[in-house]
Protein backbone atom coordinates (compact mmCIF):
# COMPACT_ATOMS: atom_id res chain seq x y z
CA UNK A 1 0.00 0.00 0.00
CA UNK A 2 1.30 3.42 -0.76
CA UNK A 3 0.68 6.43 0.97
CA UNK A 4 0.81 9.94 -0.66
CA UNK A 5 2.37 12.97 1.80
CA UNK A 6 1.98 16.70 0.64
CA UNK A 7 4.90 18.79 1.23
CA UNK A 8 4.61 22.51 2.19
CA UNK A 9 6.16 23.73 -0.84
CA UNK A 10 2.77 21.59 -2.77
CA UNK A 11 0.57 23.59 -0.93
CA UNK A 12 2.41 26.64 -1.32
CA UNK A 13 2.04 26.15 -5.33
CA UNK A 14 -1.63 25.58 -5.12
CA UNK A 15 -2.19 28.27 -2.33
CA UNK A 16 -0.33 30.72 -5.04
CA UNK A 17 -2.74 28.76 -8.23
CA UNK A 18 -6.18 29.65 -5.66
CA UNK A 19 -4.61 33.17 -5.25
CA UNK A 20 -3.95 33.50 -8.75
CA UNK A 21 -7.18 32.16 -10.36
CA UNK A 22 -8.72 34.35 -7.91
CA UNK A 23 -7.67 37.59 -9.01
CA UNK A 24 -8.70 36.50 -12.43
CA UNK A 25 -11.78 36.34 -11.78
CA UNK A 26 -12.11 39.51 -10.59
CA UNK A 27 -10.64 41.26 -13.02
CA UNK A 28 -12.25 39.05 -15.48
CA UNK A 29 -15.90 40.08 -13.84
CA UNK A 30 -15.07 44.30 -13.67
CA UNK A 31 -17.62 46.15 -15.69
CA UNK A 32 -16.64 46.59 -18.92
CA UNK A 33 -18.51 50.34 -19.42
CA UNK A 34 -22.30 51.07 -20.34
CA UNK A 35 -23.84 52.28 -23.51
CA UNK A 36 -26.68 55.07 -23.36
CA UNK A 37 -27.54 56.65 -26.28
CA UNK A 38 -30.08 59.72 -26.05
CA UNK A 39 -31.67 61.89 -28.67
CA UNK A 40 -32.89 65.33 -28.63
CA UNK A 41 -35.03 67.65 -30.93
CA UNK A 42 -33.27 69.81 -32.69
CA UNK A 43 -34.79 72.96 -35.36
CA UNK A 44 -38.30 72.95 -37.13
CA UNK A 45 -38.80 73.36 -40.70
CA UNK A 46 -36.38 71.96 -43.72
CA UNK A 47 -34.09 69.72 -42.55
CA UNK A 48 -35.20 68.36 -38.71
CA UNK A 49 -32.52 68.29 -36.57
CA UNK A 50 -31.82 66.00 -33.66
CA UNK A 51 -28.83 65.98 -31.18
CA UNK A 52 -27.88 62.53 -31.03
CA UNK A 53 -25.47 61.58 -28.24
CA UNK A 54 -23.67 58.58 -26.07
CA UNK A 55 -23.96 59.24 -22.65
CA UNK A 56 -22.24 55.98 -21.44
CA UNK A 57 -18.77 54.89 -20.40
CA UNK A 58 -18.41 52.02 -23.40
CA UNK A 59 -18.91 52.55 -27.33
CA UNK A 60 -22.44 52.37 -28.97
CA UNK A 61 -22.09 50.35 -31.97
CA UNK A 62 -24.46 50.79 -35.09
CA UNK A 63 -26.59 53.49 -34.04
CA UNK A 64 -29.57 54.34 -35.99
CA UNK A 65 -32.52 56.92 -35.84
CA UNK A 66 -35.64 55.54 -36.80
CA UNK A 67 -38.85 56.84 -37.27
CA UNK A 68 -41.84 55.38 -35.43
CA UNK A 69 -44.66 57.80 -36.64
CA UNK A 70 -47.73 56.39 -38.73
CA UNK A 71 -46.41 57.76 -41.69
CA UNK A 72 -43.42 59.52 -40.82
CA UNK A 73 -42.29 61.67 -44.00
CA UNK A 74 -38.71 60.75 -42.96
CA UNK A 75 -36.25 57.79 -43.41
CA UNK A 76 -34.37 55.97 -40.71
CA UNK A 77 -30.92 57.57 -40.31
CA UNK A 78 -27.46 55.81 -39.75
CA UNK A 79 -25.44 57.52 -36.98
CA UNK A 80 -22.57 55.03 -36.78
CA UNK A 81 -20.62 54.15 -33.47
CA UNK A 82 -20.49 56.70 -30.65
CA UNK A 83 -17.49 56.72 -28.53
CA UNK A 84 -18.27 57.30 -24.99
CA UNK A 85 -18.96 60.90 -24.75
CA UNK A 86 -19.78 61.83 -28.59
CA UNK A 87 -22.42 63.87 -29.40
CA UNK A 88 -23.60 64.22 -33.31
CA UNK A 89 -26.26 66.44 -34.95
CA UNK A 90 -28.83 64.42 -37.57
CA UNK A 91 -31.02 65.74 -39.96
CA UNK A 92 -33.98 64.22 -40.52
CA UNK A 93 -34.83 65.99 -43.70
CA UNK A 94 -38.12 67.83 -44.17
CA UNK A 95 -39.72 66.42 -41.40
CA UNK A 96 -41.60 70.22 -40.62
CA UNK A 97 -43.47 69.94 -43.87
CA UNK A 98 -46.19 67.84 -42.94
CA UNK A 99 -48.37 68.55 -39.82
CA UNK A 100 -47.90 65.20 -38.01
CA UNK A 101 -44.90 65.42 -35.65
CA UNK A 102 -42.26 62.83 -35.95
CA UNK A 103 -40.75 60.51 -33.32
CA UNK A 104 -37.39 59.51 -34.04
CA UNK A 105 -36.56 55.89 -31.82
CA UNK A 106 -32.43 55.15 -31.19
CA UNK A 107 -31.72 51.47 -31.63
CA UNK A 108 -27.75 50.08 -31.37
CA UNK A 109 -26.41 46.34 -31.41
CA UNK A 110 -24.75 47.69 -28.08
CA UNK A 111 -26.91 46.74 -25.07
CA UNK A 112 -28.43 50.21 -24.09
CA UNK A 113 -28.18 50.47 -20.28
CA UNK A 114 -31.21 53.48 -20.59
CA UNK A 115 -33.85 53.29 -22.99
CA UNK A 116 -35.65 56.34 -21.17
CA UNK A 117 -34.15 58.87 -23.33
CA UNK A 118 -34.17 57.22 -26.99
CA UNK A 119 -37.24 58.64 -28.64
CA UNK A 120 -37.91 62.05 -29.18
CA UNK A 121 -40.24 64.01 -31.34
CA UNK A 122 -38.85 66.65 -33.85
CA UNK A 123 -41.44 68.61 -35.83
């Protein structure tokens, strides 16, 4: 019959591996950043305006203004990627011809920590 002894420099190693894989995991679990993208009415008339912004810590990927109006007189608008912090001005074309008001909605293939301030209506 054999018997299997641990040394102390055995359990030092896998005292330093528990340590190690440890502080891996907590780096590994930090919060990357969030993503909130916001929109805000800009001018009336020719050309609607809208003040499109990321109000996060982490980019907003694929951003695009999209009209959710019956009829909106407008077509959806590609932003692009907002790096934390960027703010961009959209027009929306001739949205102030026509007498119904237009809601613009932000979608982006980021995950959007605050979809509170994504639609707004520009007229």
């Amino acid at each position: 019959m054999k018997v299997f002894t641990s040394s102390l420099a055995g359990a030092g190693a896998v005292a330093a591996c528990v340590a190690l894989w440890l502080a891996s995991a907590g780096a590994a679990s930090a919060a990357p950043g969030t993503v909130d993208v916001a929109i805000r009415a800009g001018g009336q008339g020719f050309g609607c305006t809208a003040t499109v912004s990321n109000l996060g810590t982490a980019t907003a990927a694929n951003v695009v203004g999209v009209p959710t109006s019956l009829f909106a007189p407008v077509s959806p608008y590609f932003v692009g990627t907002l790096a934390p912090g960027e703010v961009r001005v959209v027009s929306f074309g001739d949205c102030g011809v026509y007498p119904i008001p237009t809601t613009i909605a932000l979608l982006t293939s980021s995950w959007d920590t605050n979809w509170a301030n994504n639609r707004a209506t520009i007229s």
